[in-house]
C-alpha atoms as a PDB file:
ATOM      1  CA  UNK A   1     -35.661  29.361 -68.241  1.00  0.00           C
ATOM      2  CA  UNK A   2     -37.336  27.490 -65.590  1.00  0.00           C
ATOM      3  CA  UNK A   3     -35.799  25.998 -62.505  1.00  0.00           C
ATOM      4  CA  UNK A   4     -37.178  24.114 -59.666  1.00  0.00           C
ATOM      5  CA  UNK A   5     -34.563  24.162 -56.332  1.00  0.00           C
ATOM      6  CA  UNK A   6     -35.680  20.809 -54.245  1.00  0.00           C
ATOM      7  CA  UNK A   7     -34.828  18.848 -51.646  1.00  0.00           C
ATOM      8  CA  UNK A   8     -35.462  15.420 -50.635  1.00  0.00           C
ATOM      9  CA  UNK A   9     -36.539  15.836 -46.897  1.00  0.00           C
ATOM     10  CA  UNK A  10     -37.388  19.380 -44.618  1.00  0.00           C
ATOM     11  CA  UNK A  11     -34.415  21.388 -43.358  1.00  0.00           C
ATOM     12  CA  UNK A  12     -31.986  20.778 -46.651  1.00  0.00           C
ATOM     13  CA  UNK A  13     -31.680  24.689 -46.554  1.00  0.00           C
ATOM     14  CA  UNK A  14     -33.822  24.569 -49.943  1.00  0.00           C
ATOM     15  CA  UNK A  15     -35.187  27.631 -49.351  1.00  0.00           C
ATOM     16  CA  UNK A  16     -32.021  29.709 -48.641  1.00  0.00           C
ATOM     17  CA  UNK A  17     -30.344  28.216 -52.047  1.00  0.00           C
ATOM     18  CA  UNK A  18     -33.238  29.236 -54.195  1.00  0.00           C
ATOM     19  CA  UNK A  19     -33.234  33.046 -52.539  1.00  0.00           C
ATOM     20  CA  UNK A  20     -29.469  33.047 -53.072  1.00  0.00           C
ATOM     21  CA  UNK A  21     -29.691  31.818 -56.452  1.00  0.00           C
ATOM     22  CA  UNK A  22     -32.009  35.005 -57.017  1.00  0.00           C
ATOM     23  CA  UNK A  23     -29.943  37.170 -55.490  1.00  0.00           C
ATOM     24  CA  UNK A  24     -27.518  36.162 -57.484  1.00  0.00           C
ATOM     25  CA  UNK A  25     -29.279  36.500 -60.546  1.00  0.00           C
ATOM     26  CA  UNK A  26     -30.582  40.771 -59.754  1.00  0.00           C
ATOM     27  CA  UNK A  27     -32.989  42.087 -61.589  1.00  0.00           C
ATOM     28  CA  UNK A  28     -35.529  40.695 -64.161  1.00  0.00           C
ATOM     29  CA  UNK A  29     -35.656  37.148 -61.899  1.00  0.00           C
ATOM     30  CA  UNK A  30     -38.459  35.776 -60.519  1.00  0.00           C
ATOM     31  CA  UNK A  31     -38.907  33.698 -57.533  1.00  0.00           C
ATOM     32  CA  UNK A  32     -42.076  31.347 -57.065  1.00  0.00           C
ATOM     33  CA  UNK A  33     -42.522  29.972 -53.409  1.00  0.00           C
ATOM     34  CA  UNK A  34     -44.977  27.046 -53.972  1.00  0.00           C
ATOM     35  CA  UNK A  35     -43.862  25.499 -50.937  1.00  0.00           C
ATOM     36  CA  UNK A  36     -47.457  26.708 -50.049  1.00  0.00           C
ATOM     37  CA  UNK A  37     -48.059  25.034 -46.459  1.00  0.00           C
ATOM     38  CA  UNK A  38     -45.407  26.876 -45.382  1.00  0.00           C
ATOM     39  CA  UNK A  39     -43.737  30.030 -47.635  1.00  0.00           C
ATOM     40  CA  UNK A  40     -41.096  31.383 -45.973  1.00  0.00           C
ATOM     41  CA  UNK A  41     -38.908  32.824 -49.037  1.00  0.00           C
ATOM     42  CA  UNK A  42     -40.740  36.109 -48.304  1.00  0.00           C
ATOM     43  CA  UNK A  43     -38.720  36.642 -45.104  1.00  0.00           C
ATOM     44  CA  UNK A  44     -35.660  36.176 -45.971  1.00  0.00           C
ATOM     45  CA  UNK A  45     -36.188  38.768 -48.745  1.00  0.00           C
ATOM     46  CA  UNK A  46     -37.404  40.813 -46.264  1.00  0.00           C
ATOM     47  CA  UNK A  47     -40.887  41.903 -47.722  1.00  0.00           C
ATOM     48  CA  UNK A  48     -44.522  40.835 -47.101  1.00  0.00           C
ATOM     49  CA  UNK A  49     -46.406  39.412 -50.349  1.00  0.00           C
ATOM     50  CA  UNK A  50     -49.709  41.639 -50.541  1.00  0.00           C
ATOM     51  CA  UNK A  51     -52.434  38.927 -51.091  1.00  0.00           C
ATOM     52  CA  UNK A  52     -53.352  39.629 -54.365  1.00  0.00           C
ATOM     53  CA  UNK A  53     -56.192  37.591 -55.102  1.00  0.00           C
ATOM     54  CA  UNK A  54     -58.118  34.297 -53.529  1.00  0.00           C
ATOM     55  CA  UNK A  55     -57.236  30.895 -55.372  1.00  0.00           C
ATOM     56  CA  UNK A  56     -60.547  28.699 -55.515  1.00  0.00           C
ATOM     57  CA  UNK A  57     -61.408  25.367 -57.109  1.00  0.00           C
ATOM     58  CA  UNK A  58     -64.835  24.615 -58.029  1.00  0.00           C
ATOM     59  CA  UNK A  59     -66.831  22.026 -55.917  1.00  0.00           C
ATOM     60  CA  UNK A  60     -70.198  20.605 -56.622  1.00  0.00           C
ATOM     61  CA  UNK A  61     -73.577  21.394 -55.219  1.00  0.00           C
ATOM     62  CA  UNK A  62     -76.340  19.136 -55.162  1.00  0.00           C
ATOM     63  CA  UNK A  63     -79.750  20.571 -57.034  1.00  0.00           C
ATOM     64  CA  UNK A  64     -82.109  17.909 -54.709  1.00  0.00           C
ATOM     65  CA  UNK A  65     -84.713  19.260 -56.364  1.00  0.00           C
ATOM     66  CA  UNK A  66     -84.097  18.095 -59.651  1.00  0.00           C
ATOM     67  CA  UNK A  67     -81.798  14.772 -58.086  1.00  0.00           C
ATOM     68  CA  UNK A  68     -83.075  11.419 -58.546  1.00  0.00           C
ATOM     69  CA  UNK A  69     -80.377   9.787 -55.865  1.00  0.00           C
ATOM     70  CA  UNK A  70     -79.180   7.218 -58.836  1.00  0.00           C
ATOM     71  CA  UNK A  71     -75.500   7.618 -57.551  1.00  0.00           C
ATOM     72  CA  UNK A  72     -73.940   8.180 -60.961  1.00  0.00           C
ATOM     73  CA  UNK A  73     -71.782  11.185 -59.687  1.00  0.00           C
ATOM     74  CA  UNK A  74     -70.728   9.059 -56.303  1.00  0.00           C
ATOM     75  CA  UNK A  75     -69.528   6.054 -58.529  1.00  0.00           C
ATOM     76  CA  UNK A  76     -67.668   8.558 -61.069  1.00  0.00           C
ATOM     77  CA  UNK A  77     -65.960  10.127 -58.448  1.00  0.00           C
ATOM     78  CA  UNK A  78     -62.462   8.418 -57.786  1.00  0.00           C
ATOM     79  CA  UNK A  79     -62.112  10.369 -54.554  1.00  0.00           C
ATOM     80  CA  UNK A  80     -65.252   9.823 -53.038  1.00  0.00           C
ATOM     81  CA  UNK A  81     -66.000  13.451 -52.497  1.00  0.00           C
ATOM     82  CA  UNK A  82     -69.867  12.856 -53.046  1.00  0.00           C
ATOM     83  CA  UNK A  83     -71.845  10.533 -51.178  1.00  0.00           C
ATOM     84  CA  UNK A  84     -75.730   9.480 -52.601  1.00  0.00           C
ATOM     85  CA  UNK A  85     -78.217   8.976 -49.519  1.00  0.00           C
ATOM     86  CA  UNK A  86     -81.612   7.564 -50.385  1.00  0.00           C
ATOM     87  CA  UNK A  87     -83.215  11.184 -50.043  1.00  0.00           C
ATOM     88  CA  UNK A  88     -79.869  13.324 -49.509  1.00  0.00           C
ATOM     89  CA  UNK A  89     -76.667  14.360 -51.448  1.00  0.00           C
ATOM     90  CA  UNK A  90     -73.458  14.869 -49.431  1.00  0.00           C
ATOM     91  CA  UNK A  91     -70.460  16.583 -50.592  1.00  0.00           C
ATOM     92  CA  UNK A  92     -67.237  16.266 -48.867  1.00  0.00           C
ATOM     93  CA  UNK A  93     -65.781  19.978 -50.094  1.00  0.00           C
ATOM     94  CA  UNK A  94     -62.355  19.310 -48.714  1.00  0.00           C
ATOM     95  CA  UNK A  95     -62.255  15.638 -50.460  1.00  0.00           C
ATOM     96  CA  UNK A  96     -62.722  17.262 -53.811  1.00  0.00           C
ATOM     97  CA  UNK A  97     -59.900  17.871 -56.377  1.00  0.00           C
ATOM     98  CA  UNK A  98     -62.508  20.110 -58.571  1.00  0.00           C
ATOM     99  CA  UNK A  99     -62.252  17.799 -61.573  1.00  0.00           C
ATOM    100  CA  UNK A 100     -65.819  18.209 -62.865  1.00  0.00           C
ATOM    101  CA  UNK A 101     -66.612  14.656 -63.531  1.00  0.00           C
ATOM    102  CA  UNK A 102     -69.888  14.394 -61.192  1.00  0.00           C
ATOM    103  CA  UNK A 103     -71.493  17.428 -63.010  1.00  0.00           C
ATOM    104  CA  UNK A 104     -70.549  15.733 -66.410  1.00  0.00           C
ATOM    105  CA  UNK A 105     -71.513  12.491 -65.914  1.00  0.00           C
ATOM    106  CA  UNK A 106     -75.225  13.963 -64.111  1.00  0.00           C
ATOM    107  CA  UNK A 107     -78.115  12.164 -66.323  1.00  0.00           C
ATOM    108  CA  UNK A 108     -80.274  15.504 -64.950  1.00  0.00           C
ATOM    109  CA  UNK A 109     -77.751  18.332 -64.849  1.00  0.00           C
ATOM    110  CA  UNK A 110     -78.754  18.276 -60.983  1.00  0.00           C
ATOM    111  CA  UNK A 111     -74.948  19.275 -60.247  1.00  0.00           C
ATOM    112  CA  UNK A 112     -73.635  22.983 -60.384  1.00  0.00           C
ATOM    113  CA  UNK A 113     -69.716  23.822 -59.474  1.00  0.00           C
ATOM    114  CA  UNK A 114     -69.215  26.849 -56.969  1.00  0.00           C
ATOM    115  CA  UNK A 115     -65.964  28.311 -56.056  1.00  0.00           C
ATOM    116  CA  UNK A 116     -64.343  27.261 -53.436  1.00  0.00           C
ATOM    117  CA  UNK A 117     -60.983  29.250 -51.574  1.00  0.00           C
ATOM    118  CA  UNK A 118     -58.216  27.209 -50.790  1.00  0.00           C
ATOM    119  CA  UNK A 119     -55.775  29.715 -50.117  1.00  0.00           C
ATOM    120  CA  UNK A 120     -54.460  33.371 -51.471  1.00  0.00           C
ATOM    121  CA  UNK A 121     -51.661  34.263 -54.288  1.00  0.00           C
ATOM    122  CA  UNK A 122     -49.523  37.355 -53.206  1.00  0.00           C
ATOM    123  CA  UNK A 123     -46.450  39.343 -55.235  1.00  0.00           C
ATOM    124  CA  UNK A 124     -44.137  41.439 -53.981  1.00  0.00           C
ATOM    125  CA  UNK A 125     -40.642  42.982 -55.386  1.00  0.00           C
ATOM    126  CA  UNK A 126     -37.601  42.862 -53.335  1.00  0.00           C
ATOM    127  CA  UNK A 127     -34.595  44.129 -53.413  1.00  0.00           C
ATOM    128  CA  UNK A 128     -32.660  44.282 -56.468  1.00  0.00           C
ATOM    129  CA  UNK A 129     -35.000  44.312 -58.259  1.00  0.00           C
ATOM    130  CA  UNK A 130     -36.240  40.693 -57.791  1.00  0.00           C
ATOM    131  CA  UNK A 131     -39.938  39.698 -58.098  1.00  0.00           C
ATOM    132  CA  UNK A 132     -41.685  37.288 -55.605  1.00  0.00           C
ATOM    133  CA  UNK A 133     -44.975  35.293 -56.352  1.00  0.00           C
ATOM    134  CA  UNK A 134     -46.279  33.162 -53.795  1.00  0.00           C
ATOM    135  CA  UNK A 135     -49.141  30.757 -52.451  1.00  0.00           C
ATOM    136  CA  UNK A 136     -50.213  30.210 -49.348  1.00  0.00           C
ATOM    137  CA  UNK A 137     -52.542  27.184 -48.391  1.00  0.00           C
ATOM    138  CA  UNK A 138     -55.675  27.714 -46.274  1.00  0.00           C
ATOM    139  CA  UNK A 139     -55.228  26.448 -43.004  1.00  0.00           C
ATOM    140  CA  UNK A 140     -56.672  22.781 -43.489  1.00  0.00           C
ATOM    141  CA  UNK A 141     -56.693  22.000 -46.798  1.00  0.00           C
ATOM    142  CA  UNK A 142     -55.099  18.901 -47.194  1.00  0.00           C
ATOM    143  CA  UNK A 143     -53.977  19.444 -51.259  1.00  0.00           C
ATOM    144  CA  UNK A 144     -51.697  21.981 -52.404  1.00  0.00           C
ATOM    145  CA  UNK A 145     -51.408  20.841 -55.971  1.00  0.00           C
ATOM    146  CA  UNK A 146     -54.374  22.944 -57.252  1.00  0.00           C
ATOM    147  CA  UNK A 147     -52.959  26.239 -55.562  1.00  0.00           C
ATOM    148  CA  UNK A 148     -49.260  25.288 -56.873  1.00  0.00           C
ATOM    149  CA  UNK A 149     -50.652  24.879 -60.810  1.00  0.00           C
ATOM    150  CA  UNK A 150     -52.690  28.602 -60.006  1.00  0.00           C
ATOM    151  CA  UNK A 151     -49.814  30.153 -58.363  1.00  0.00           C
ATOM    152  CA  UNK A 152     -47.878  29.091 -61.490  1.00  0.00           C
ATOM    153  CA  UNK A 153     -50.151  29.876 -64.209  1.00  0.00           C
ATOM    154  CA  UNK A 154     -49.559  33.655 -63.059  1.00  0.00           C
ATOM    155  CA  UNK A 155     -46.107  32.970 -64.209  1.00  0.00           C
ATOM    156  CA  UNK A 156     -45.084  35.479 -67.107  1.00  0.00           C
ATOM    157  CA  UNK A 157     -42.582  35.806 -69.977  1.00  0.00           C
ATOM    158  CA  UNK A 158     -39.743  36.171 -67.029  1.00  0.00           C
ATOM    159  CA  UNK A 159     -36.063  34.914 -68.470  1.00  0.00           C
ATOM    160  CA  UNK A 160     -35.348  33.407 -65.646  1.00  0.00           C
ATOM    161  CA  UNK A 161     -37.746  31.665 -63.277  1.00  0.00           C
ATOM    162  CA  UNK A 162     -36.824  30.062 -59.907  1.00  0.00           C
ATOM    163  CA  UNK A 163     -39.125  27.724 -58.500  1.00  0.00           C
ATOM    164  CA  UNK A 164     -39.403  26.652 -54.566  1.00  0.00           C
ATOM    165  CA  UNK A 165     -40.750  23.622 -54.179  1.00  0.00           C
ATOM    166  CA  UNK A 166     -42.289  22.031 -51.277  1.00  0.00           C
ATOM    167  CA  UNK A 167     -39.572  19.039 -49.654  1.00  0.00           C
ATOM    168  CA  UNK A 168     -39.953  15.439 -50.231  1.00  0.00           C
ATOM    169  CA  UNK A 169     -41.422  13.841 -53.290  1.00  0.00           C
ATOM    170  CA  UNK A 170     -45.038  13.742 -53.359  1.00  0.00           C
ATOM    171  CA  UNK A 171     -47.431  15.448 -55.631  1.00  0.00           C
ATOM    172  CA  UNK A 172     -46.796  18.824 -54.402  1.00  0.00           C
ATOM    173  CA  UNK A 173     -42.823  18.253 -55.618  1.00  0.00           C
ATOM    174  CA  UNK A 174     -44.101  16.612 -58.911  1.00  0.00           C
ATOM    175  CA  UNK A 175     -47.090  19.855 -59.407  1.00  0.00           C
ATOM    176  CA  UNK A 176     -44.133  22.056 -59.026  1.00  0.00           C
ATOM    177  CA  UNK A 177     -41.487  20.567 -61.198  1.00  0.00           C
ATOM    178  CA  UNK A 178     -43.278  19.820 -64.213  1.00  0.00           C
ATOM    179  CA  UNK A 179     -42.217  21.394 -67.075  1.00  0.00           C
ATOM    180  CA  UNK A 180     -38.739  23.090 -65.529  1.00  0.00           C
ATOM    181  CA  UNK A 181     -35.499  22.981 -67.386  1.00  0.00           C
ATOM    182  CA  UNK A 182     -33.628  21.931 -64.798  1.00  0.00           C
ATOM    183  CA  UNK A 183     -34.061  20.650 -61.084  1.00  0.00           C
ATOM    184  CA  UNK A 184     -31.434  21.535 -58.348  1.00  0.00           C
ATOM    185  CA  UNK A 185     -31.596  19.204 -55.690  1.00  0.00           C
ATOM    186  CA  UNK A 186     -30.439  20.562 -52.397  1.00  0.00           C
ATOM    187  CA  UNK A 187     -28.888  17.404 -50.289  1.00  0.00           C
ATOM    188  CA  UNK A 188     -27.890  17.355 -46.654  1.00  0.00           C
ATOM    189  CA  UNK A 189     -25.350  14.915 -46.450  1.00  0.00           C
ATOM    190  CA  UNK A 190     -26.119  13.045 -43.632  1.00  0.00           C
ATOM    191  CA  UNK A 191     -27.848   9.216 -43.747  1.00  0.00           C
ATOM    192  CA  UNK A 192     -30.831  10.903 -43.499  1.00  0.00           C
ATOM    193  CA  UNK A 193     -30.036  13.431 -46.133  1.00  0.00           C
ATOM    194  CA  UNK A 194     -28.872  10.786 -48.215  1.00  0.00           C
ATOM    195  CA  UNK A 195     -31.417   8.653 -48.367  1.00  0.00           C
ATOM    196  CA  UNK A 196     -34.433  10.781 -48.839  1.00  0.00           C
ATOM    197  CA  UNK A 197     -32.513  12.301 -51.661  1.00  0.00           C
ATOM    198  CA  UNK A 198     -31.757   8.820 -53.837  1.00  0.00           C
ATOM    199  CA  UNK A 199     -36.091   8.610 -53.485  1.00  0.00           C
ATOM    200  CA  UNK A 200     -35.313  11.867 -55.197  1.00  0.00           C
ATOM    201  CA  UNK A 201     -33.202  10.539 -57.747  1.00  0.00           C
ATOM    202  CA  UNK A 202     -36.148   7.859 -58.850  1.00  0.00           C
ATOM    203  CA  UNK A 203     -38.620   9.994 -59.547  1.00  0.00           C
ATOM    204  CA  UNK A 204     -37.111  13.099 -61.059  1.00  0.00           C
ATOM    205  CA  UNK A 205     -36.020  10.812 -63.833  1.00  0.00           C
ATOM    206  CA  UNK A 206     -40.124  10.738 -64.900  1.00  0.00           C
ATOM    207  CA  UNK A 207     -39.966  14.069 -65.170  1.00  0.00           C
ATOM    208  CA  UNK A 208     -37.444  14.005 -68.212  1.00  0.00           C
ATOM    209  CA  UNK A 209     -35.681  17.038 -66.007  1.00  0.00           C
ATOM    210  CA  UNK A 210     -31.994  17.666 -66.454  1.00  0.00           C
ATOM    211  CA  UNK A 211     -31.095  17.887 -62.968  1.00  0.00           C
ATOM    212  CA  UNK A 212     -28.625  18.184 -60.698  1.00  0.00           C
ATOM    213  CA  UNK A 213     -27.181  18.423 -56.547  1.00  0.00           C
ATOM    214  CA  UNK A 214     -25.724  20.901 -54.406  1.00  0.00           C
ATOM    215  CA  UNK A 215     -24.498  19.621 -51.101  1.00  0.00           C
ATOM    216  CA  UNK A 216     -25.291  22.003 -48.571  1.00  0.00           C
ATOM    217  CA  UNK A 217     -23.938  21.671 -44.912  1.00  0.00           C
ATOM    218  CA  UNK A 218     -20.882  20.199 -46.012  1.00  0.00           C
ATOM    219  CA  UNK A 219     -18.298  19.637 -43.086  1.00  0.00           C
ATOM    220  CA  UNK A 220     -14.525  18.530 -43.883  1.00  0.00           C
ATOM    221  CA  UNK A 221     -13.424  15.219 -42.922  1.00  0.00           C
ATOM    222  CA  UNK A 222     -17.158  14.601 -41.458  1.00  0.00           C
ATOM    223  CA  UNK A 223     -19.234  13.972 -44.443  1.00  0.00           C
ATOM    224  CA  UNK A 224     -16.907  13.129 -46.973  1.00  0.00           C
ATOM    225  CA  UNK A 225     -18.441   9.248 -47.595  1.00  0.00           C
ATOM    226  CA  UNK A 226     -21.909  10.417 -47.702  1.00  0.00           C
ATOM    227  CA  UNK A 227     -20.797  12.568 -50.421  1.00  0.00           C
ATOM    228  CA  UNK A 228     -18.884   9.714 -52.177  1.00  0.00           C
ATOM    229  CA  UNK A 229     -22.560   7.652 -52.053  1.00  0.00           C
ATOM    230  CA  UNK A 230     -24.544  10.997 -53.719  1.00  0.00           C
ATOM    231  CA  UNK A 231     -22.102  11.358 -56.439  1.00  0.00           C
ATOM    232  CA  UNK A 232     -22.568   7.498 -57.108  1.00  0.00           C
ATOM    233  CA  UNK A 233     -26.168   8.071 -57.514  1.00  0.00           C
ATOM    234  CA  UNK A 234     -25.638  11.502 -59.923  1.00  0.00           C
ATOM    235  CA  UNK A 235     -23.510   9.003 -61.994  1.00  0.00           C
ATOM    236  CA  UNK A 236     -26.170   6.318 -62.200  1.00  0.00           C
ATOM    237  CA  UNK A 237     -28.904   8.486 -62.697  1.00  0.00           C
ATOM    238  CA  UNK A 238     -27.829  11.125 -64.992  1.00  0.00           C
ATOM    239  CA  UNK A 239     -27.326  13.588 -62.468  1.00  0.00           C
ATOM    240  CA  UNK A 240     -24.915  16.622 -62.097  1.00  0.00           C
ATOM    241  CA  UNK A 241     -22.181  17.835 -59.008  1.00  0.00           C
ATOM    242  CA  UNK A 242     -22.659  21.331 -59.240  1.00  0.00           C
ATOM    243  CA  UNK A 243     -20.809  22.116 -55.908  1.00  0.00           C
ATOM    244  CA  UNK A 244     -20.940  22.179 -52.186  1.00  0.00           C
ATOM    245  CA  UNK A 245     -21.522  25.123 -49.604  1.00  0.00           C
ATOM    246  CA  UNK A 246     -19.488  24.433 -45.804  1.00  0.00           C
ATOM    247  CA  UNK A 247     -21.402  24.416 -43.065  1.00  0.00           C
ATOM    248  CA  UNK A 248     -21.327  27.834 -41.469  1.00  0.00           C
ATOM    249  CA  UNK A 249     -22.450  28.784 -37.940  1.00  0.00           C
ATOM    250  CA  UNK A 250     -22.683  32.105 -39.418  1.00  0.00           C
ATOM    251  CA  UNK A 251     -25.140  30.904 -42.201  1.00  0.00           C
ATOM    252  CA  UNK A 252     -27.510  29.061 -39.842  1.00  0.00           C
ATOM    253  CA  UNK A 253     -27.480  32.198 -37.116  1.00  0.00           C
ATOM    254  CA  UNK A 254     -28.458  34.538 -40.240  1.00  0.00           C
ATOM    255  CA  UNK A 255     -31.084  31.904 -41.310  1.00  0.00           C
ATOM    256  CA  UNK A 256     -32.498  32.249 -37.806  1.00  0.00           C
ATOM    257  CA  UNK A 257     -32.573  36.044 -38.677  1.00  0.00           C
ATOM    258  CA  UNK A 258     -33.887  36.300 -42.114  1.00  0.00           C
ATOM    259  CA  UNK A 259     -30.895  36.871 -43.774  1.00  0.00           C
ATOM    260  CA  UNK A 260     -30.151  35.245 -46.817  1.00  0.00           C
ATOM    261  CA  UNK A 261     -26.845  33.016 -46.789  1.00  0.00           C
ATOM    262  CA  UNK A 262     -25.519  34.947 -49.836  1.00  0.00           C
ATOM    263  CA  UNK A 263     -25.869  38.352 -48.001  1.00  0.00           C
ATOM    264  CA  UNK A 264     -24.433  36.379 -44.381  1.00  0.00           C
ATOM    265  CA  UNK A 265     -21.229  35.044 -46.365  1.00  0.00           C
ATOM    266  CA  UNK A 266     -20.437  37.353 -49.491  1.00  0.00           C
ATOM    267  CA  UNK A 267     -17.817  34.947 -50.552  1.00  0.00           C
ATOM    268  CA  UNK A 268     -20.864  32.270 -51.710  1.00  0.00           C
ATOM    269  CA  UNK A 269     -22.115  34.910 -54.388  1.00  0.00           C
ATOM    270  CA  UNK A 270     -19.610  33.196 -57.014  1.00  0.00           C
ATOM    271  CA  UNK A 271     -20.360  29.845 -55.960  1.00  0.00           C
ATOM    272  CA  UNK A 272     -24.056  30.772 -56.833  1.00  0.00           C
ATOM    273  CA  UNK A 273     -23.373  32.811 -59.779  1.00  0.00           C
ATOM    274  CA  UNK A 274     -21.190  29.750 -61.163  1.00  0.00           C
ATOM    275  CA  UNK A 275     -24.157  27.355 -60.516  1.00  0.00           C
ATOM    276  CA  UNK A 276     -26.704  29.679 -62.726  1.00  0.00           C
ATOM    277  CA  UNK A 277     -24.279  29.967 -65.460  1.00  0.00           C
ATOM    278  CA  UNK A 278     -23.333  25.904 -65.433  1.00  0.00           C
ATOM    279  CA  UNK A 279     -27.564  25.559 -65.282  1.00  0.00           C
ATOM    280  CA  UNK A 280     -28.279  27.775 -67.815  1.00  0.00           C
ATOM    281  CA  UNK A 281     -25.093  26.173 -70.143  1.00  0.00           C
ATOM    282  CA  UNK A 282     -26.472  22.763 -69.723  1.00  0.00           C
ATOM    283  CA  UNK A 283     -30.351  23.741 -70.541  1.00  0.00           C
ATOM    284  CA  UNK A 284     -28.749  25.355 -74.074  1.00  0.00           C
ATOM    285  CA  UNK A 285     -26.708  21.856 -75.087  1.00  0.00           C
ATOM    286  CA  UNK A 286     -29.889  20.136 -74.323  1.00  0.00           C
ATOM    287  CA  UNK A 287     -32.393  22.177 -76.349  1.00  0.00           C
ATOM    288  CA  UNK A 288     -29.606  22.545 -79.419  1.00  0.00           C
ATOM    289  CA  UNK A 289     -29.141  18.802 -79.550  1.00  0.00           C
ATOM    290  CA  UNK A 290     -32.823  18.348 -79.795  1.00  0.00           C
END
């Protein structure tokens, strides 16, 4: 079973639900971090992911020798990652998304791919026996999609997977998401919060994702109409309440720490555990009914 933990803007406290939701879990999870500008599930497991390999996408290389300049490969190219002068060939190696089609649509094969890193794919095990894969963008690169679908192609026969995505809802969210059983939106409930979290609510019904919310940051008497306007949404939308966690001085001083907010506040491990088994109940209904 796969499941993506997102959140609609930075800050949510994404991060700390999917590590508790691990934690939760023990042994025989794994955890994928492909928030891969910045991975930080790592530290609050309290390892170091040894870089296991380099992630690379191919990028084309001009053969000028054998180029006639006709500009087939620059007009194929939707991202304009390959520029025809009269006598020259540019490439613009950070423009490219390594989709082949200037090499295929070459009238004189003048057009090799070469690798190309982008960033680096680590593992690690943690404690209780949880596994960790993550990527990490090169500094620079300006699209993590092609590390996210490497990082999880490495993704095995585990029962349970949890994935991290990256916040908002761009392509990095969508890269990540695709093809999960469910997707646990984690929702600040503040205007903010709010809002960046009903854009949520739009697109994750494209994905044809049960999903779901977890207010986190929840403070009585304080945030109790946001809350009303997120389960409004859930009810238009298809989505799920699956609970709230209280703000928690504690929590945020132990997130400043690296210390996951299940190991900070023991009394959340049942909260957690009841959210995995509600997940994992929902995903079986689904797939029997199909």
């Amino acid at each position: 079973m796969r499941i993506t933990v997102a959140s609609g803007k930075g800050g949510a406290g994404k991060t700390s639900v999917a590590v508790s939701l691990a934690l939760a879990a023990g042994e025989g999870s794994l955890l994928v971090d492909c928030d891969v500008e910045e991975p930080n599930a790592a530290l609050l497991l309290g390892v170091t992911a040894k870089e296991a390999e380099k992630a690379t996408i191919p990028v084309p290389q001009v053969k000028e020798e054998a180029c006639t300049f006709c500009k087939e490969c620059s007009k194929a190219c939707r991202f304009h990652a390959i520029m025809i002068l009269p006598h020259k060939a540019v490439v613009f190696e950070k423009m490219c998304h390594g989709c082949g089609v200037c090499s295929f649509v070459c009238p004189e094969n003048a057009i090799v791919e070469v690798p190309r890193e982008i960033g680096r794919i680590g593992k690690a095990t943690a404690r209780k026996g949880i596994r960790l894969l993550e990527g990490r963008l090169n500094v620079g690169e300006a699209m993590a999609p092609p590390l996210i679908r490497q990082v999880k192609s490495r993704i095995g026969q585990e029962e349970l997977v949890i994935l991290d995505a990256p916040p908002g809802v761009s392509c990095p969210f969508v890269e990540t998401a695709k093809g999960s059983d469910f997707i646990l939106f984690v929702v600040e409930p503040t205007p903010f919060g709010y809002h960046d979290f009903e854009l949520s609510s739009r697109v994750v019904g494209e994905l044809g994702s049960r999903w779901g919310v977890l207010v986190n940051k929840w403070v009585d008497g304080e945030t109790g109409d946001v809350v009303e306007r997120i389960e409004s949404v859930c009810r238009k939308r298809g989505g799920i309440m699956l609970g709230s966690v209280p703000f928690s001085m504690a929590v945020a001083k132990g997130y400043s720490e690296g210390r996951p907010m299940i190991e900070v506040e023991p009394g959340l491990r049942p909260l957690f555990a009841e959210i995995l088994k509600r997940i994992q109940g929902l995903s079986q209904d689904r797939r029997e009914t199909k």
